[in-house]
Protein backbone atom coordinates (compact mmCIF):
# COMPACT_ATOMS: atom_id res chain seq x y z
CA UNK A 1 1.06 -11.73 -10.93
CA UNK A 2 -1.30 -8.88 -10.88
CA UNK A 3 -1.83 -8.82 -7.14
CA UNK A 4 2.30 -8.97 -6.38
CA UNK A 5 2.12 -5.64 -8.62
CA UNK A 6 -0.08 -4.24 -5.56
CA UNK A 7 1.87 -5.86 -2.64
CA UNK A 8 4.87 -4.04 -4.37
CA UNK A 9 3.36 -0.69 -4.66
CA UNK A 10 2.20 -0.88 -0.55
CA UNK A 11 5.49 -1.94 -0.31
CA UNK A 12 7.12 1.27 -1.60
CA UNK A 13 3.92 3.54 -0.30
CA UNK A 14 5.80 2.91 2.96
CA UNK A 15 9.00 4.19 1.98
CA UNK A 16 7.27 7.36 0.64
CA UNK A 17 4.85 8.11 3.37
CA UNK A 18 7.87 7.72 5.96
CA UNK A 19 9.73 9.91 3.13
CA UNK A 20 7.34 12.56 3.38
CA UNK A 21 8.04 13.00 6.82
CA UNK A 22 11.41 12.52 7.64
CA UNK A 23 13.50 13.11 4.21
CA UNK A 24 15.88 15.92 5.09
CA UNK A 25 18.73 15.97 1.88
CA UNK A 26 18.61 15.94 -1.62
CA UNK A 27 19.19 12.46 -1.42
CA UNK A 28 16.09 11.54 0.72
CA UNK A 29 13.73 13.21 -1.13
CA UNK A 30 15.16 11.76 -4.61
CA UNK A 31 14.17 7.91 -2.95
CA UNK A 32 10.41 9.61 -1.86
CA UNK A 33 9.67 10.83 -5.25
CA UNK A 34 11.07 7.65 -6.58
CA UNK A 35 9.06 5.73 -3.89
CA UNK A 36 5.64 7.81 -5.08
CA UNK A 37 6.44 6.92 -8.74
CA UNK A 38 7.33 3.09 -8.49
CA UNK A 39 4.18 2.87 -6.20
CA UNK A 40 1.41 4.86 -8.40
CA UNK A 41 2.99 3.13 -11.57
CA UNK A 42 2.08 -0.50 -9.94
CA UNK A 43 -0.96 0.31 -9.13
CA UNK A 44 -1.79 1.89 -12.20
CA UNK A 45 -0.88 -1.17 -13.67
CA UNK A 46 -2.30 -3.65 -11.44
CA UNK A 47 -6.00 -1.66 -11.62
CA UNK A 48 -5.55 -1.84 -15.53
CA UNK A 49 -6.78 -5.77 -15.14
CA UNK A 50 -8.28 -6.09 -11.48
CA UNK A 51 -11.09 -4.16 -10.19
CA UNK A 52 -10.13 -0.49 -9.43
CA UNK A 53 -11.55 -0.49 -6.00
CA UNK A 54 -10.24 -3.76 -4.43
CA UNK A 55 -6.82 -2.36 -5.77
CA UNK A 56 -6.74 0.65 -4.06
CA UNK A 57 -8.44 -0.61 -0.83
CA UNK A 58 -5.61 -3.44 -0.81
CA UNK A 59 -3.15 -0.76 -1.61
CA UNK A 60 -4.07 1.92 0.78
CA UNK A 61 -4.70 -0.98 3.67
CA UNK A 62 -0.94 -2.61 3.71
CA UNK A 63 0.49 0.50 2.79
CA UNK A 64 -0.97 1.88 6.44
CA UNK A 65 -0.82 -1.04 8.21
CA UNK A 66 3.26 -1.09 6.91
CA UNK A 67 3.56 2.84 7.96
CA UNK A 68 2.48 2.07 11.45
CA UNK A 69 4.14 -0.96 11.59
CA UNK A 70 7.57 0.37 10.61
CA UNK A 71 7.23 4.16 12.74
CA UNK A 72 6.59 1.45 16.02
CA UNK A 73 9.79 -0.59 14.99
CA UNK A 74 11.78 2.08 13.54
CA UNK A 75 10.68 5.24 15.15
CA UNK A 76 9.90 4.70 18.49
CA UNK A 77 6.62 5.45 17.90
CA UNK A 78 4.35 4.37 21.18
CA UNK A 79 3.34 0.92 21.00
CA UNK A 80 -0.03 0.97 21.94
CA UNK A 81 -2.22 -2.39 22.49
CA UNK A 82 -5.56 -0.82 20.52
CA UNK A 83 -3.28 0.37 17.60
CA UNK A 84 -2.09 -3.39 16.93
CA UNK A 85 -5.62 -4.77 17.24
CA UNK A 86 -6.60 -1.65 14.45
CA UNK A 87 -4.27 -2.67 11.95
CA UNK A 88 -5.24 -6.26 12.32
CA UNK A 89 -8.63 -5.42 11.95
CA UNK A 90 -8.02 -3.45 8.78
CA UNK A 91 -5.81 -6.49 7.61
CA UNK A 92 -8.30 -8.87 8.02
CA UNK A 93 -11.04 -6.49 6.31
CA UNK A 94 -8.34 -5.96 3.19
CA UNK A 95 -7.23 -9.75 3.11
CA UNK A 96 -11.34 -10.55 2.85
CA UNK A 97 -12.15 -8.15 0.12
CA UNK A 98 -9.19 -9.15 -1.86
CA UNK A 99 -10.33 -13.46 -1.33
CA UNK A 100 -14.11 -12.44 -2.13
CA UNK A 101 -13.06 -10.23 -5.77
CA UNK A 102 -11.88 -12.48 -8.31
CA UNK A 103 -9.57 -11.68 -10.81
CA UNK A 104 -11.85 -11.18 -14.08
CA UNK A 105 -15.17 -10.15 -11.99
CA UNK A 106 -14.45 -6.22 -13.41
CA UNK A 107 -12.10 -5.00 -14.82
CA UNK A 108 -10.26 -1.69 -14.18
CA UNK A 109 -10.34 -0.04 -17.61
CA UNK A 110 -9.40 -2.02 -20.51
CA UNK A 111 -12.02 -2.23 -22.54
CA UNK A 112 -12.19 -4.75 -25.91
């Protein structure tokens, strides 16, 4: 449950990070501040019970790979053969951390 919490916040890092760069009205910039604040409060959360680092690694890694992602599809941002294989790679290096750190190894900052 923890991890969807992270998934959720790359998910709207996305939206922000695209916000941040092409939010033009009132009404753009209302969704990226609301985009910043759904994100950081889910992974506030989320590093409350898993370790802090594997969080923000797994947040910061599908929250680029999404940005380049979406600028390619939505964008027309140069599609570029060494990009793809980038984001892969830093896929595969965030999908390995987050299968070799399990749940209760450290936890972010609850202590008993």
């Amino acid at each position: 449950m923890h991890w969807l919490k992270v998934f959720i916040a790359a998910f709207f890092e996305v939206f922000w990070v695209i916000g941040l760069k092409h939010a033009d009205s009132p009404l753009t910039w209302t969704g990226t501040i609301l985009s910043i604040a759904i994100s950081f409060y889910l992974m506030i959360m989320a590093g409350k019970v898993l370790p802090v680092g594997t969080v923000y690694a797994v947040f910061v890694g599908m929250g680029t790979a999404g940005t380049v992602l979406s600028e390619i599809i939505f964008f027309d941002e140069p599609l570029k053969f060494s990009k793809i294989i980038l984001v892969l790679v830093l896929l595969i290096g965030v999908l390995g951390l987050k299968l070799v750190t399990n749940e209760g190894e450290a936890e972010g900052g609850e202590t008993s």
